[in-house]
Protein backbone atom coordinates (compact mmCIF):
# COMPACT_ATOMS: atom_id res chain seq x y z
CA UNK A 1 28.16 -19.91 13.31
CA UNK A 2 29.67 -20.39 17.17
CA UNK A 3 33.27 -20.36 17.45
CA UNK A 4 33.80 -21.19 21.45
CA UNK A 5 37.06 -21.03 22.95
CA UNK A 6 38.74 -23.03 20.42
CA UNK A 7 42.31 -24.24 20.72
CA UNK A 8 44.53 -25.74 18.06
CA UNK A 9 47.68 -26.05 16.64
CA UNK A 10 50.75 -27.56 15.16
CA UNK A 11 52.78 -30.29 16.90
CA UNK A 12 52.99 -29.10 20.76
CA UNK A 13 52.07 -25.36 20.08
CA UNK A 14 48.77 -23.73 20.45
CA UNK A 15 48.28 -21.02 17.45
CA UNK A 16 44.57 -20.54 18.29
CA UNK A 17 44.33 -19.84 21.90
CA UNK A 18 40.80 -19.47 23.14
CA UNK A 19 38.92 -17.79 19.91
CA UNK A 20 35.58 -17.33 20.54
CA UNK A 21 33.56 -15.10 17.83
CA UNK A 22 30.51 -15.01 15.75
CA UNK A 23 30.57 -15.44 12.13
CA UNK A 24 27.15 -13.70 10.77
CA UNK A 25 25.47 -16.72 8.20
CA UNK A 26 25.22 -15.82 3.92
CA UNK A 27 27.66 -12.59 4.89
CA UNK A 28 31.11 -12.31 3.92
CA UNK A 29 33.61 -12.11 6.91
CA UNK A 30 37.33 -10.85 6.48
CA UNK A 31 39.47 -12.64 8.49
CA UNK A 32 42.51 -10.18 9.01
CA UNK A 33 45.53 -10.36 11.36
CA UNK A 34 49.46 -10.51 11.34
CA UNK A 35 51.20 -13.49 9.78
CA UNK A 36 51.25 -16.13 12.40
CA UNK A 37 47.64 -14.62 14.03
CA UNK A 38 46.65 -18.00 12.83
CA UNK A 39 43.97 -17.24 10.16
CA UNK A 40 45.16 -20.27 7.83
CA UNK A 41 44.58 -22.00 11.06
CA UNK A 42 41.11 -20.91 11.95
CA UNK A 43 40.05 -21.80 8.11
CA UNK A 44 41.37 -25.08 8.69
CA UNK A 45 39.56 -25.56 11.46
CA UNK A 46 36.12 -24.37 10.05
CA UNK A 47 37.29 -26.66 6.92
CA UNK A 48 38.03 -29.91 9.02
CA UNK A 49 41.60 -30.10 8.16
CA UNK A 50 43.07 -29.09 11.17
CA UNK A 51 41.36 -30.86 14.58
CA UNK A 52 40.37 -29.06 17.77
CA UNK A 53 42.36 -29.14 20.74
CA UNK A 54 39.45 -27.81 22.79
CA UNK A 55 36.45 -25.90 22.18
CA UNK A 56 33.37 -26.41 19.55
CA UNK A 57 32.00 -24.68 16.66
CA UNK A 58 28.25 -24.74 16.35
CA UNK A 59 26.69 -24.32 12.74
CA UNK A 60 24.37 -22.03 11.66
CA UNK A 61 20.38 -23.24 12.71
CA UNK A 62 19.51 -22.43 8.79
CA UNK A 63 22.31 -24.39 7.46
CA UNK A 64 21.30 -27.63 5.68
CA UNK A 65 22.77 -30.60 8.22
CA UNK A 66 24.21 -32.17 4.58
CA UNK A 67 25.81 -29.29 3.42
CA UNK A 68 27.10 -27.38 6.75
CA UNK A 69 29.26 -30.70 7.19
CA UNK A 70 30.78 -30.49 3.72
CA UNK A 71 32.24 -27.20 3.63
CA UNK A 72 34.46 -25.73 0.62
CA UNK A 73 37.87 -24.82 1.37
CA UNK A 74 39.13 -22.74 -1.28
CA UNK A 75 43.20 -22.77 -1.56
CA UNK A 76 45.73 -20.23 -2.89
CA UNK A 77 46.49 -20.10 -6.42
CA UNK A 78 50.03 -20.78 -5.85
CA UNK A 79 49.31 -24.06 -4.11
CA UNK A 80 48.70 -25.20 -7.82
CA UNK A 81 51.76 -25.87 -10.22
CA UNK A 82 51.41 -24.32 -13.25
CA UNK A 83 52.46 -27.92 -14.56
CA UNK A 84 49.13 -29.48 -13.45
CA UNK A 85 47.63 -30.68 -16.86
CA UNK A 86 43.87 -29.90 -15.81
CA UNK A 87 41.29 -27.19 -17.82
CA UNK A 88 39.40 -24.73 -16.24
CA UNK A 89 36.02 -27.11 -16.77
CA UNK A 90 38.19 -30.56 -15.13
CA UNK A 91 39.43 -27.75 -12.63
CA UNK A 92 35.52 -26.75 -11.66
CA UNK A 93 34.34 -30.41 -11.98
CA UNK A 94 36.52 -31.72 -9.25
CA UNK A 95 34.83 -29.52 -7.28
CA UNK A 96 31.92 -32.49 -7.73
CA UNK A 97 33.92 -34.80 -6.04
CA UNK A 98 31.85 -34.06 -2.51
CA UNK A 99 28.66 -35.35 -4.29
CA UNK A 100 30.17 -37.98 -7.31
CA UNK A 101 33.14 -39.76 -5.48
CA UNK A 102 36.59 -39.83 -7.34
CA UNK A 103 35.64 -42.26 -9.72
CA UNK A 104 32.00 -42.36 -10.64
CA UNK A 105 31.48 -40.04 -14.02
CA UNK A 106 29.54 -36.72 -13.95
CA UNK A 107 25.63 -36.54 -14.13
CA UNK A 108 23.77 -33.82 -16.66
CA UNK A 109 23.15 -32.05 -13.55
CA UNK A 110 27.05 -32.34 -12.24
CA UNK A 111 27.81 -30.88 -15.22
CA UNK A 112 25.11 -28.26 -15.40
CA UNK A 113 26.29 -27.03 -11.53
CA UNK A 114 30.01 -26.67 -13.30
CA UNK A 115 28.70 -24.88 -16.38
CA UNK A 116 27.24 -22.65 -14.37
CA UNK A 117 29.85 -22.04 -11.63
CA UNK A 118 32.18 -21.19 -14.03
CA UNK A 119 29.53 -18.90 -15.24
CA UNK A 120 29.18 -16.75 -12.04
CA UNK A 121 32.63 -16.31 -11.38
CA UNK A 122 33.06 -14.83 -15.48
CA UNK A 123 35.35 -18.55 -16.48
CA UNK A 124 32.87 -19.87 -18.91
CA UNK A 125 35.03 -18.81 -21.77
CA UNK A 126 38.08 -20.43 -20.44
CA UNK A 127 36.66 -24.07 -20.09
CA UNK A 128 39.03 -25.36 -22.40
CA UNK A 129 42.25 -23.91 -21.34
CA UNK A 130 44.51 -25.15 -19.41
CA UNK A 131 45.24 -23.87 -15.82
CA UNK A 132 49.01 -23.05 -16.74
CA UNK A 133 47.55 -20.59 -20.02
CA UNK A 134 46.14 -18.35 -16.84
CA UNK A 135 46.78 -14.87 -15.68
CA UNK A 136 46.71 -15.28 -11.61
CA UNK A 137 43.02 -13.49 -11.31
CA UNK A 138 42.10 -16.13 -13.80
CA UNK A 139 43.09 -19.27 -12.00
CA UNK A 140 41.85 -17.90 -8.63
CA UNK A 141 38.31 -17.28 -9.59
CA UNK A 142 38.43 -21.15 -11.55
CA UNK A 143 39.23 -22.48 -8.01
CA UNK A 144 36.51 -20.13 -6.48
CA UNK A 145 34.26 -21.53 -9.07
CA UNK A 146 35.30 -25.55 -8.15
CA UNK A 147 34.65 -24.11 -4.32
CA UNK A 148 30.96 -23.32 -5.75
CA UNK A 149 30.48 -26.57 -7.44
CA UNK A 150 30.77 -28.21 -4.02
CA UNK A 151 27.10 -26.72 -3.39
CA UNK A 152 28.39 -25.91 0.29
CA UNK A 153 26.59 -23.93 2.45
CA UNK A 154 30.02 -22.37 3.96
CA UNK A 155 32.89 -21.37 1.34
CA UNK A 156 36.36 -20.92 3.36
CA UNK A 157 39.09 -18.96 1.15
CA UNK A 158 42.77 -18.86 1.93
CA UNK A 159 44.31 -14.89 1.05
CA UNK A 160 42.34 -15.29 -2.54
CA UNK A 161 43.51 -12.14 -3.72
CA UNK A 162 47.54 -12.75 -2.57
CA UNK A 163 49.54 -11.58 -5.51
CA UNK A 164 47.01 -10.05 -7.56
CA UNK A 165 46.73 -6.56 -9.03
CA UNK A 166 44.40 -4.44 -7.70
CA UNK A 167 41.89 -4.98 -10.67
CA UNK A 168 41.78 -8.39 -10.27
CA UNK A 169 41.28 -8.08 -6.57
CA UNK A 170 37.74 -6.32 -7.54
CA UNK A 171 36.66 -8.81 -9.79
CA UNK A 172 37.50 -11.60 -6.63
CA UNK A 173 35.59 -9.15 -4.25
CA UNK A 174 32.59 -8.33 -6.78
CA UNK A 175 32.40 -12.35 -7.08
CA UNK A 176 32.52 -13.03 -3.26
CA UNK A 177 30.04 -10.63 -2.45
CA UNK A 178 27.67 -12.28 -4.84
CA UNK A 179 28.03 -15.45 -4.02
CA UNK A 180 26.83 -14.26 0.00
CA UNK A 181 24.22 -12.59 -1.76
CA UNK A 182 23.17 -15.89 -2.47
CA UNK A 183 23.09 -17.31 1.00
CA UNK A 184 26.04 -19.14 1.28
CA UNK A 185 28.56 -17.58 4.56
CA UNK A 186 32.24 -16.94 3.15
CA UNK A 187 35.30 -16.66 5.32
CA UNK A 188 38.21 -15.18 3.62
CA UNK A 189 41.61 -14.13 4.90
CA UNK A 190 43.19 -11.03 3.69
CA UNK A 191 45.59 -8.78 4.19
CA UNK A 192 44.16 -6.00 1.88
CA UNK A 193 42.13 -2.74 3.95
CA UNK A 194 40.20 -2.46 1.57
CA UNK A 195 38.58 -6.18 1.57
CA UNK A 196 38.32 -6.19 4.66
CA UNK A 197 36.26 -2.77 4.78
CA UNK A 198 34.32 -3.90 2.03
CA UNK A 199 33.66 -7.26 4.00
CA UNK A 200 29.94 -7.53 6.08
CA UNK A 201 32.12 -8.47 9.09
CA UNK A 202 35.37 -8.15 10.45
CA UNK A 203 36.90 -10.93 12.56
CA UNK A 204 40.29 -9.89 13.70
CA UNK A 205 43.65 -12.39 15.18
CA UNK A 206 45.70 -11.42 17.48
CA UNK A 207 47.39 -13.01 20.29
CA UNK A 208 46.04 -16.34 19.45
CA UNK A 209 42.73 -14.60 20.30
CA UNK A 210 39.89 -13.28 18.15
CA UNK A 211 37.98 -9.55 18.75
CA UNK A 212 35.05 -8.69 16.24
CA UNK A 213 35.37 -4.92 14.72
């Protein structure tokens, strides 16, 4: 994927200010940088959420047209009250939305694809509890694994390890570094060294500006 001078922002103020980079396709990037380097930004950006002021991105050649324009933004666990009365399996099935609509019920093979997201990222024997019952490791790889059910070709994840000990930050890497293993390109911000060493590629923010390491 082409990121080409993009520009984009909040209100009047550019945060991204001419970013132009590669991201390598079914590799994991680390997106790293100083709060307010604009990496939530640049996900948004790559997720659709936040529009361009100027500049394109270009897709990957091998990216299925369908797919590349659905991609899967994956959001912090603390974006989601502990209240929310969902399971881990409703939790992963929303992640079907993309493909069922809101309101039309799940297929055998909707809920095969959940049965078996929740399998990759180790859930599968949480499907019946509630989001709230969760350790924060726990809730973070269910949303990774509703990310997965979208079938995206590009998974975009906000800080997924924010918060967590640093066992439960391997278990996020081991499962990210699977899932690229499987051809699909993640972007994740961090602000952990060792993710981002561990990472295929480095994009670093700075300046409003991006430099590859």
């Amino acid at each position: 994927m082409l990121l080409d001078d993009l520009y984009a922002g909040y209100g009047r103020t550019d945060v991204l200010k001419g970013v132009s980079a590669e991201i390598p396709e079914g590799a994991v990037t680390a997106l790293v940088g100083p709060n307010g380097a604009g990496k939530s930004t640049l996900l948004g950006v790559l997720a659709g959420t936040v529009p361009l002021r100027r500049g394109k991105v270009t897709p990957d050649r091998g990216a299925r047209s369908a797919r590349a324009a659905r991609p899967a933004f994956v959001v912090q666990r603390s974006a989601v009250p502990d209240t929310l009365p969902l399971t881990v399996r409703a939790t992963v099935a929303m992640g079907r939305w993309a493909h069922r609509g809101l309101w039309r019920p799940l297929t055998r093979h909707d809920r095969a694809v959940v049965a078996r997201c929740m399998e990759r990222t180790g859930v599968a024997d949480l499907a019946d509890r509630g989001l709230g019952e969760l350790s924060g490791g726990q809730r973070q790889r269910a949303l990774i694994a509703q990310g997965l059910a979208q079938e995206a070709d590009l998974l975009l994840l906000d800080e997924p390890s924010a918060g967590l000990d640093h066992e439960a930050r391997g278990r996020i890497g081991r499962t990210i570094a699977a899932i690229a293993a499987e051809g699909v390109t993640v972007v994740h911000a961090t602000h952990f060294a060792e993710e981002a060493r561990g990472a295929d590629h480095v994009l670093t923010l700075g300046g409003g500006r991006a430099a590859a390491v």
